[in-house]
Protein backbone atom coordinates (compact mmCIF):
# COMPACT_ATOMS: atom_id res chain seq x y z
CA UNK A 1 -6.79 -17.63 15.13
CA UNK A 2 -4.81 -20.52 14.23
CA UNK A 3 -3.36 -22.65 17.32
CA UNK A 4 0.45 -21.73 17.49
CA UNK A 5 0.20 -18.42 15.29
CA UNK A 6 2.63 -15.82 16.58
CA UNK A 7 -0.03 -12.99 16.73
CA UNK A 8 1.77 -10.61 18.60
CA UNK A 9 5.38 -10.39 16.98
CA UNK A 10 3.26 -10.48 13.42
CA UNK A 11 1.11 -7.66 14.78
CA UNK A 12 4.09 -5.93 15.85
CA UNK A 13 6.01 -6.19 12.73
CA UNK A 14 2.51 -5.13 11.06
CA UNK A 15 2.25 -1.86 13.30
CA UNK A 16 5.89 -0.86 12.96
CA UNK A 17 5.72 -1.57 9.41
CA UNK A 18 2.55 0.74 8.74
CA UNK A 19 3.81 2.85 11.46
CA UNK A 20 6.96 3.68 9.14
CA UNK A 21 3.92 4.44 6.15
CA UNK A 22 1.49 6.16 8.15
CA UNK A 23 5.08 8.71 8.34
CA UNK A 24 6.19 8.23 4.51
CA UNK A 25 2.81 8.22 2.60
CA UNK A 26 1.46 11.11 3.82
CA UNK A 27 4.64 13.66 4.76
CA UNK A 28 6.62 12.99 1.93
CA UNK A 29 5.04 15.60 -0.41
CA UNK A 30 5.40 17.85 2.01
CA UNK A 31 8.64 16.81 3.13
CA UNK A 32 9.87 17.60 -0.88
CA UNK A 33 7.70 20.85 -0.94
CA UNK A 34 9.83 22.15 2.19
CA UNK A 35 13.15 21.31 0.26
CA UNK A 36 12.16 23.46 -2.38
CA UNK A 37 10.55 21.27 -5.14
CA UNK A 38 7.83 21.67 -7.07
CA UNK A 39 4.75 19.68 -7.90
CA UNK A 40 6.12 18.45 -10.85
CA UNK A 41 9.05 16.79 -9.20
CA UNK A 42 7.47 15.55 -6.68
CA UNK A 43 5.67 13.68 -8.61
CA UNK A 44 8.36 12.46 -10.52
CA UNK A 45 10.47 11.67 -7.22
CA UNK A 46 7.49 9.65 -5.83
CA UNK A 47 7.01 7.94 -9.39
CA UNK A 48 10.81 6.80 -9.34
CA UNK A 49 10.56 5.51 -5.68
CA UNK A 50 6.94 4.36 -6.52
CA UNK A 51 8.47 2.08 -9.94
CA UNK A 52 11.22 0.60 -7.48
CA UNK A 53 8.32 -1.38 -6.78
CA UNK A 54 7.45 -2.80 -10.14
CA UNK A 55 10.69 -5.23 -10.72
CA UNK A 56 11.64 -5.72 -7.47
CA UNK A 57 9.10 -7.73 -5.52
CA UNK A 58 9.13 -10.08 -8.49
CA UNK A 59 12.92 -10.33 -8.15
CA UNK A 60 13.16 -10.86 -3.98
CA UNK A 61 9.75 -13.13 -4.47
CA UNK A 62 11.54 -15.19 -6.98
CA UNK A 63 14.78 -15.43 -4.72
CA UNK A 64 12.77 -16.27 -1.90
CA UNK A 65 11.38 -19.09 -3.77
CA UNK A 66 14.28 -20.34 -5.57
CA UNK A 67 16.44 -20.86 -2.86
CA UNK A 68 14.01 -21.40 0.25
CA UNK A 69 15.06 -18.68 2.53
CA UNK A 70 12.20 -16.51 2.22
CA UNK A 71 13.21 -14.81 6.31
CA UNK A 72 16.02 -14.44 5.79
CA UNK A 73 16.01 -12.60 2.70
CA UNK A 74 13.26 -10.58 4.10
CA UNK A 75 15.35 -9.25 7.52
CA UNK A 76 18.12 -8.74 5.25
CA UNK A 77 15.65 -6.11 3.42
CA UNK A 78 14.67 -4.78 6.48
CA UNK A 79 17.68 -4.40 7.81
CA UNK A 80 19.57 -2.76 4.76
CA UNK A 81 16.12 -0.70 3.94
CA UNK A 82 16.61 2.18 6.93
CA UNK A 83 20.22 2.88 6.14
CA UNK A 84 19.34 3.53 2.48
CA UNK A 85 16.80 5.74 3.85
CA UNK A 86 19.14 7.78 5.78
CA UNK A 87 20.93 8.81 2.54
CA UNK A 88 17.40 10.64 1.76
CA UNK A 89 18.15 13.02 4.83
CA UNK A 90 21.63 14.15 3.36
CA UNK A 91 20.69 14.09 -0.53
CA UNK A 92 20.82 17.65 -1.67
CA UNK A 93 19.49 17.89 -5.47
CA UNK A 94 16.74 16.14 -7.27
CA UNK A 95 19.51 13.46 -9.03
CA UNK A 96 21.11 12.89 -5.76
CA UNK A 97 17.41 12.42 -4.08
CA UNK A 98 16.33 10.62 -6.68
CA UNK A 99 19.28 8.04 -6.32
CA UNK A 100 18.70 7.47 -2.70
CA UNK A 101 15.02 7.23 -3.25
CA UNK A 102 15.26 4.37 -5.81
CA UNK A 103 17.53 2.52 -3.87
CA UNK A 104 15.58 2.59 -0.49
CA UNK A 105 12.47 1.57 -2.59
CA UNK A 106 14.81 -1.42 -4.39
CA UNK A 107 14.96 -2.79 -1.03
CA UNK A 108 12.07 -2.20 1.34
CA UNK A 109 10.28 -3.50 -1.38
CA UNK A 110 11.43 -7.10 -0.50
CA UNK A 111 10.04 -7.10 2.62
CA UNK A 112 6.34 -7.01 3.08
CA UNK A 113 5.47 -9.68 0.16
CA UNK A 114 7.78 -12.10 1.67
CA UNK A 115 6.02 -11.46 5.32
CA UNK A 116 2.52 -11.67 3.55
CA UNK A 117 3.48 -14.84 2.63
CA UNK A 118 5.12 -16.23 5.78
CA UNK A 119 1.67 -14.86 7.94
CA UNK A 120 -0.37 -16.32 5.26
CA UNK A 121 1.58 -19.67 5.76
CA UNK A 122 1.00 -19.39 9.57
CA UNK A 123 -2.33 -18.93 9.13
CA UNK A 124 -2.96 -22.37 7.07
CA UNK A 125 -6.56 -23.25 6.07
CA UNK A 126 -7.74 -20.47 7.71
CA UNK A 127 -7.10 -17.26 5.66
CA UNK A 128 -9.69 -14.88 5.67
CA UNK A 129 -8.46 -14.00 9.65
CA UNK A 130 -5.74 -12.36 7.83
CA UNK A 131 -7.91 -8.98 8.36
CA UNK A 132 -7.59 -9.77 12.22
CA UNK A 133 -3.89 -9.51 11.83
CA UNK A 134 -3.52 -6.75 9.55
CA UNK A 135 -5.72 -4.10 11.40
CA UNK A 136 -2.36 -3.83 13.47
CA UNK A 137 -0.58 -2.09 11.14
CA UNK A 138 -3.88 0.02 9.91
CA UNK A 139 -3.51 0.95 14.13
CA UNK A 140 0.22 1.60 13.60
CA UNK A 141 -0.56 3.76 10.82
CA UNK A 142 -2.93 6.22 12.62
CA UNK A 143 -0.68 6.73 15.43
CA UNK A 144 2.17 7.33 13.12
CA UNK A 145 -0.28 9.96 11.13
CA UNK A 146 -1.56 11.10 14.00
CA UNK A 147 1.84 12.12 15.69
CA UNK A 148 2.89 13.51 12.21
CA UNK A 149 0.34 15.84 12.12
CA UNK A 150 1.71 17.07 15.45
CA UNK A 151 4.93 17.20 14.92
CA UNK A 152 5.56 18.37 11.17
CA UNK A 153 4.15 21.67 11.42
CA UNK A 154 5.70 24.30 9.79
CA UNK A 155 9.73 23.95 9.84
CA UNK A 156 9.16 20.98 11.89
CA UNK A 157 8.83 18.82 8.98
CA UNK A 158 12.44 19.14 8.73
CA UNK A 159 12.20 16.27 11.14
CA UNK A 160 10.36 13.61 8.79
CA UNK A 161 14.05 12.08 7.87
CA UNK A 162 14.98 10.71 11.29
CA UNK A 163 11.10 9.83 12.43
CA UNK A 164 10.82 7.60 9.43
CA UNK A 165 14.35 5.99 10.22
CA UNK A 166 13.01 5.13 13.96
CA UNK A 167 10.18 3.30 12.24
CA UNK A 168 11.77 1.47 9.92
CA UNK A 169 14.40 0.14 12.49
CA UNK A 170 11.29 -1.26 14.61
CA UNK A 171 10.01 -2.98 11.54
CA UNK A 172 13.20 -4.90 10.86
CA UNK A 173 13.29 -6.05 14.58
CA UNK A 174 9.81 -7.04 13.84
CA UNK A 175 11.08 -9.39 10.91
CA UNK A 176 13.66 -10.24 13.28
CA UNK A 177 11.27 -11.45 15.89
CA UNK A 178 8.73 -13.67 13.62
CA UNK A 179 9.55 -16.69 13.66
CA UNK A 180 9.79 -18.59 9.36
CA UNK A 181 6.27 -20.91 9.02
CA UNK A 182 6.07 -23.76 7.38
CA UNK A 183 5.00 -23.65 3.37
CA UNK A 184 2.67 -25.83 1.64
CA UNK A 185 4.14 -27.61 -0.92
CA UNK A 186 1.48 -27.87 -3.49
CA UNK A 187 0.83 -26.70 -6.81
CA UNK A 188 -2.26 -24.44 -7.49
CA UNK A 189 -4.75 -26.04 -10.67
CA UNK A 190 -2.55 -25.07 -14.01
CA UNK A 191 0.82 -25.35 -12.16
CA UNK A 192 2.76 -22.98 -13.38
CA UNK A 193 2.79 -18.95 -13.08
CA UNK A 194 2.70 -18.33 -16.37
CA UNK A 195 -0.56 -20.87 -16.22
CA UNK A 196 -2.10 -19.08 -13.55
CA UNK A 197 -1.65 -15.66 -14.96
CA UNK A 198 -3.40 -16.24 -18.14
CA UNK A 199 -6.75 -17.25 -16.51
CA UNK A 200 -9.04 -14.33 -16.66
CA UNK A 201 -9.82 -14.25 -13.19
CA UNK A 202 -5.72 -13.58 -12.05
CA UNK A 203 -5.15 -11.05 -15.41
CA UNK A 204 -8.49 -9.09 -14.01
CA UNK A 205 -7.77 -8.37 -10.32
CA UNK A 206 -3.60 -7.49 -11.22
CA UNK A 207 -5.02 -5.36 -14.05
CA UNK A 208 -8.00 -3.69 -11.60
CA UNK A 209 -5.04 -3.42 -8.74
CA UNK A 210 -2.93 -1.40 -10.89
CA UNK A 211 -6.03 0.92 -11.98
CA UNK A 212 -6.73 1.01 -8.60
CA UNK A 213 -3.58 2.48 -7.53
CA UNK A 214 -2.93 5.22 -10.07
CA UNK A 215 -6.58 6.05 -8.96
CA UNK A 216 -4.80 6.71 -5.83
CA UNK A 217 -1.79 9.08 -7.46
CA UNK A 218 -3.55 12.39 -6.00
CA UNK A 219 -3.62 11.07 -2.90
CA UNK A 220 -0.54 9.54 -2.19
CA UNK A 221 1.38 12.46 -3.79
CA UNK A 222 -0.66 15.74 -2.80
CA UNK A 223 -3.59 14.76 -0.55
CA UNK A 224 -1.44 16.90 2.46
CA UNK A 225 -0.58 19.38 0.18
CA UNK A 226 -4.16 19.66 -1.03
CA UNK A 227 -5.73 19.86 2.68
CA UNK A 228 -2.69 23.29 3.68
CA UNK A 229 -3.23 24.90 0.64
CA UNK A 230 -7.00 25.00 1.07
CA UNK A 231 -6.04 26.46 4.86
CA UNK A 232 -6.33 23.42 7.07
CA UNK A 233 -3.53 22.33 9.65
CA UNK A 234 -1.36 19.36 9.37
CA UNK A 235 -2.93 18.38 12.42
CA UNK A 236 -5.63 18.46 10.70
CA UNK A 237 -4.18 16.41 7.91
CA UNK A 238 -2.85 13.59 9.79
CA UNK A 239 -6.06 13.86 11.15
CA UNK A 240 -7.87 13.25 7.97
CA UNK A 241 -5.47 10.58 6.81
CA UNK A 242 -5.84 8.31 10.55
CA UNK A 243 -10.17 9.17 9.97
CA UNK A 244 -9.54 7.13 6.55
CA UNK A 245 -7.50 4.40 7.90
CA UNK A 246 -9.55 3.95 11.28
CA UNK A 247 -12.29 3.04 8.80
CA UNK A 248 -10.64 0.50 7.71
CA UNK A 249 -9.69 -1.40 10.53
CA UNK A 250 -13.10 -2.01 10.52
CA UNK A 251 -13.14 -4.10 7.55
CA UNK A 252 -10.01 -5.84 8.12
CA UNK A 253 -11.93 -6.97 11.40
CA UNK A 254 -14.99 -8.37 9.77
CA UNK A 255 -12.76 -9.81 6.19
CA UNK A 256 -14.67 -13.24 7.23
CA UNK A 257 -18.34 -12.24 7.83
CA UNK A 258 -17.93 -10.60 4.49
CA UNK A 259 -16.45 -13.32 2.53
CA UNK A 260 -18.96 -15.76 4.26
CA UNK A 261 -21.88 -13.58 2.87
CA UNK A 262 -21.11 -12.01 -0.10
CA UNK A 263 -18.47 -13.54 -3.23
CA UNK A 264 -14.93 -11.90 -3.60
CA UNK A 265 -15.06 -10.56 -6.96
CA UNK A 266 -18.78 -8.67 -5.83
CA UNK A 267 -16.50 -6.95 -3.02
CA UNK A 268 -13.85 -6.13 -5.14
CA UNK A 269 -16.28 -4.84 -7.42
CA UNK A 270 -18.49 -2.67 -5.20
CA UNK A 271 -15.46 -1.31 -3.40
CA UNK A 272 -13.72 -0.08 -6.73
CA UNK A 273 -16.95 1.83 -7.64
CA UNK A 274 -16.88 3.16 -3.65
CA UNK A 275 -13.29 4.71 -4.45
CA UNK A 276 -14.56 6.30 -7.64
CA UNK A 277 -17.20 8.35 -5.55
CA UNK A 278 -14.35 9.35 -2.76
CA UNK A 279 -12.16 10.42 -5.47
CA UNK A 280 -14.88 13.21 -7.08
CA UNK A 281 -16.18 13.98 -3.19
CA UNK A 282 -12.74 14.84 -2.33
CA UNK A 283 -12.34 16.94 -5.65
CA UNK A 284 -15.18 18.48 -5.81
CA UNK A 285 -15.70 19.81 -2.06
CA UNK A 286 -12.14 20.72 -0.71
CA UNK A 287 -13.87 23.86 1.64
CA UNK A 288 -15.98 20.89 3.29
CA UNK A 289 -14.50 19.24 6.24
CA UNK A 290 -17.81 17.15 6.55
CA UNK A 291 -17.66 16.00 2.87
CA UNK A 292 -13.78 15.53 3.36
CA UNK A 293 -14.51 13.06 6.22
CA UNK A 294 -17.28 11.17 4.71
CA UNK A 295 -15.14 10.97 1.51
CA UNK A 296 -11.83 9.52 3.36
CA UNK A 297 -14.35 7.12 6.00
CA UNK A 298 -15.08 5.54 1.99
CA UNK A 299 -11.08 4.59 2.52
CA UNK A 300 -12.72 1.52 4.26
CA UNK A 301 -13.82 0.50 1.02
CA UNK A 302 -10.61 1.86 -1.20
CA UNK A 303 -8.11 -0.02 0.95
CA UNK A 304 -9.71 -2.37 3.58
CA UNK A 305 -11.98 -4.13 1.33
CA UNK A 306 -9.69 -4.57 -1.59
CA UNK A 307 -6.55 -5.26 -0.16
CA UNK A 308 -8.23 -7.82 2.54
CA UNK A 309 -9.61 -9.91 -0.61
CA UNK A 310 -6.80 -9.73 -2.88
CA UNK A 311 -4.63 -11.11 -0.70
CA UNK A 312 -6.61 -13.90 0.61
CA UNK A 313 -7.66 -14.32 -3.71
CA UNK A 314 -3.65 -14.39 -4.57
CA UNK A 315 -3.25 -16.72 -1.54
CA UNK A 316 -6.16 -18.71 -3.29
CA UNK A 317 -4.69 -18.71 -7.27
CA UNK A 318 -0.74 -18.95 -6.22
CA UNK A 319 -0.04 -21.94 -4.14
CA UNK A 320 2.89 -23.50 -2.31
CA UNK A 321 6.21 -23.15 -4.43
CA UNK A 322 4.67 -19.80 -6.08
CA UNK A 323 2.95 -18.03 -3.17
CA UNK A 324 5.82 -15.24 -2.77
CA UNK A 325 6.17 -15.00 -6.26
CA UNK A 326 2.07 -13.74 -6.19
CA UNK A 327 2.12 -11.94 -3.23
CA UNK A 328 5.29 -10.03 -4.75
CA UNK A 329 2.79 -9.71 -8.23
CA UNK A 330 -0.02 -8.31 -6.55
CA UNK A 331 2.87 -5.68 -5.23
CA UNK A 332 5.07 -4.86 -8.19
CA UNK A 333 2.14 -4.19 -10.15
CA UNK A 334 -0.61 -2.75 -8.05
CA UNK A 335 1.50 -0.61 -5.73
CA UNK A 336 5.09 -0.57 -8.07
CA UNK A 337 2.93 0.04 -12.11
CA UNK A 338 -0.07 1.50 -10.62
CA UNK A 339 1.72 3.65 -8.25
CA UNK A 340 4.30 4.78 -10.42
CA UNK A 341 2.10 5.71 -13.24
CA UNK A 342 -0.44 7.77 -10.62
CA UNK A 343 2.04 9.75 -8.63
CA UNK A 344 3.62 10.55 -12.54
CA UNK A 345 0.14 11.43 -13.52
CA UNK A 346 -0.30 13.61 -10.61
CA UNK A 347 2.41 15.55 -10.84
CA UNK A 348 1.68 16.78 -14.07
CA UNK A 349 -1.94 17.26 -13.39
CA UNK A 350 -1.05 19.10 -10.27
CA UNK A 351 1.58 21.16 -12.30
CA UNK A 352 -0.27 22.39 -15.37
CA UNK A 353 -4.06 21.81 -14.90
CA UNK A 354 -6.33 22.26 -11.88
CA UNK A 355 -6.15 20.10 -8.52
CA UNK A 356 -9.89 18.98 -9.21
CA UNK A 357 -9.02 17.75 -12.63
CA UNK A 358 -6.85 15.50 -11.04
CA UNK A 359 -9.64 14.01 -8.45
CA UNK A 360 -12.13 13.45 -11.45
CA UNK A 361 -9.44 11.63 -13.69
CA UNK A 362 -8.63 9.74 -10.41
CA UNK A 363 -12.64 8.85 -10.11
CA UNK A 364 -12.62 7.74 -13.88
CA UNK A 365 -9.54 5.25 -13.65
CA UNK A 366 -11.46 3.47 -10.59
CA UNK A 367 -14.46 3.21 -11.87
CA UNK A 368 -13.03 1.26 -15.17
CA UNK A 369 -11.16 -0.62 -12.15
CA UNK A 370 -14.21 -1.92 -11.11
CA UNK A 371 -15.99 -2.48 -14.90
CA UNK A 372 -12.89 -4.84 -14.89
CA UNK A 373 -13.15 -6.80 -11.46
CA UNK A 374 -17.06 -7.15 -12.87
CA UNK A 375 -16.05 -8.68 -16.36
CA UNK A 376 -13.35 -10.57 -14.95
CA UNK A 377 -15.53 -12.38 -12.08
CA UNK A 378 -15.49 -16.20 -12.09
CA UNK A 379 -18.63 -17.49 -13.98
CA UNK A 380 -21.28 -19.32 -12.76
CA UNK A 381 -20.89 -23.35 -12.94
């Protein structure tokens, strides 16, 4: 690690961050379900909060660039981000939810592309250790799933509200606490954004990150919801969810011995075709709690591998004056487009057709993920 990095308040900031997810991504379903909605809209609520994300990285990315004040904009986020939450708690009809839903996602979207881009900034010529910093929050996350599972059983998960509130306050101190690092003023080859999204190598990894995530739609939206209704615990389900993300704190952990031996686009590539075998695993063998583990260790691959190289690639293509704007890409449209469209997807799927329909439509969309991180590799010189 860098001389003078601030690895524990970004670590922090990292584990309270994912802390706040590990609660969010894999409750929420549930959360709705207890309220009295069905699968339909909850996939529709999760789509709306999921789309918050599509215009509204780009927006606090381009504000943070604009005017220079990238931290500050970003604590702002964080701190607005858990009182819009708290409006979730006291919302009592699918408009009303809906509402407070898009505005909390509006906001806490601002904040983790700006603090990519600030850590990436600390991190200077050395950004492959990103991994080391990052496996924080994948630690954050299991102990948030983890004490999930415990506590949201049955009516319990009445409390998911105010234990996502908690974690979102300690993620704003954490924003509070890092200190701003300085940016590189240079211009990546081809200048310009529009310049950099038109080469073939930057229009294949957004367009693999979006099919990526609406591989994940299932998941996000119903993978709790899948593991009770086929008679397993939610301690067993946070369970399954920290297994996944254990795995890949693994991979965040060795990001450099894997970029040192093998090219980014081959990783990308190999861990897109990974994800399409977890998806029909997990659809096809729901009464198998050894399948179900070997299929969610494969999250290593899903999430640790990709997200550890796209970040350090969109660190690579969008330099100085446009590195939030790329981070906040790589956001808006994998997580905000891709996420949208999947938990949509989902819903219906879940709704009208058969859960394992879902999985193998899920296993489809990654695998032409990775037929387009393999076209889209950087050709030979």
């Amino acid at each position: 690690m860098r001389l003078g990095v601030p690895y524990a308040r970004i670590s922090f900031f990292y584990a309270s961050y994912f802390g706040a997810i590990g609660i969010l991504a894999p409750y929420i379903g549930l959360y709705l379900r207890h309220r009295g909605f069905d699968a339909l809209a909850i996939g529709q609520l999760l789509a709306i909060l999921m789309a918050m994300r599509i215009m509204t990285p780009a927006l606090w990315g381009w504000l943070a660039d604009a005017t220079g004040r990238r931290m500050t904009l970003l604590r702002v986020a964080a701190m607005t981000a858990p009182l819009c939450f708290a409006a979730v708690a006291v919302s009592s009809d699918w408009l009303s939810l809906a509402l407070a839903l898009a505005i909390f996602g509006a906001v806490w979207s601002g904040v983790l592309p700006s603090y990519e881009a600030n850590t990436m900034n600390h991190l200077g010529d050395r950004p492959q250790t990103y991994g080391r910093l990052r496996m924080w929050g994948s630690a954050g996350f299991i102990l948030a799933v983890i004490c999930g599972g415990l506590l949201f059983s049955d009516e319990r998960i009445a409390w998911f509200p105010g234990v996502t509130f908690a974690l979102l306050v300690l993620a704003a101190v954490g924003t509070a606490l890092t200190p701003p690092a300085s940016s590189q003023h240079h211009e990546p080859d081809g200048a310009g954004l529009i310049a950099r999204l038109r080469t073939r190598e930057v229009a294949g990894l957004l367009l693999a990150a979006i099919l990526l995530q609406a591989s994940f739609g299932p998941y996000l939206a119903f993978f709790t919801i899948y593991l009770r209704d086929a008679g397993y615990s939610s301690l067993t389900a946070g369970f399954m969810w920290a297994w996944g993300t254990a795995a890949e704190i693994i991979v965040f952990a060795y990001t450099p011995r894997l970029l040192a031996r093998w090219s980014p686009h081959r990783l990308l590539t190999a861990a897109l075709a990974v994800t399409s075998v977890r998806w029909v695993l997990t659809g096809v063998f729901p009464g198998s709690l050894t399948i179900l583990l070997v299929a969610q260790t494969l999250h290593m691959a899903s999430f640790g591998v990709f997200h550890a190289v796209s970040v350090v690639l969109i660190h690579r293509y969008f330099g100085g004056t446009l590195q939030t704007r790329g981070q906040a890409l790589y956001s808006s449209l994998g997580f905000g487009v891709g996420g949208a469209l999947g938990s949509l997807w989902a819903g219906y799927a879940w709704e009208f057709g058969e859960p394992a329909h879902a999985w193998i439509f899920a296993a489809l969309v990654a695998m032409a993920a990775a037929i387009v991180a393999r076209v889209s590799a950087p050709r030979p010189v």
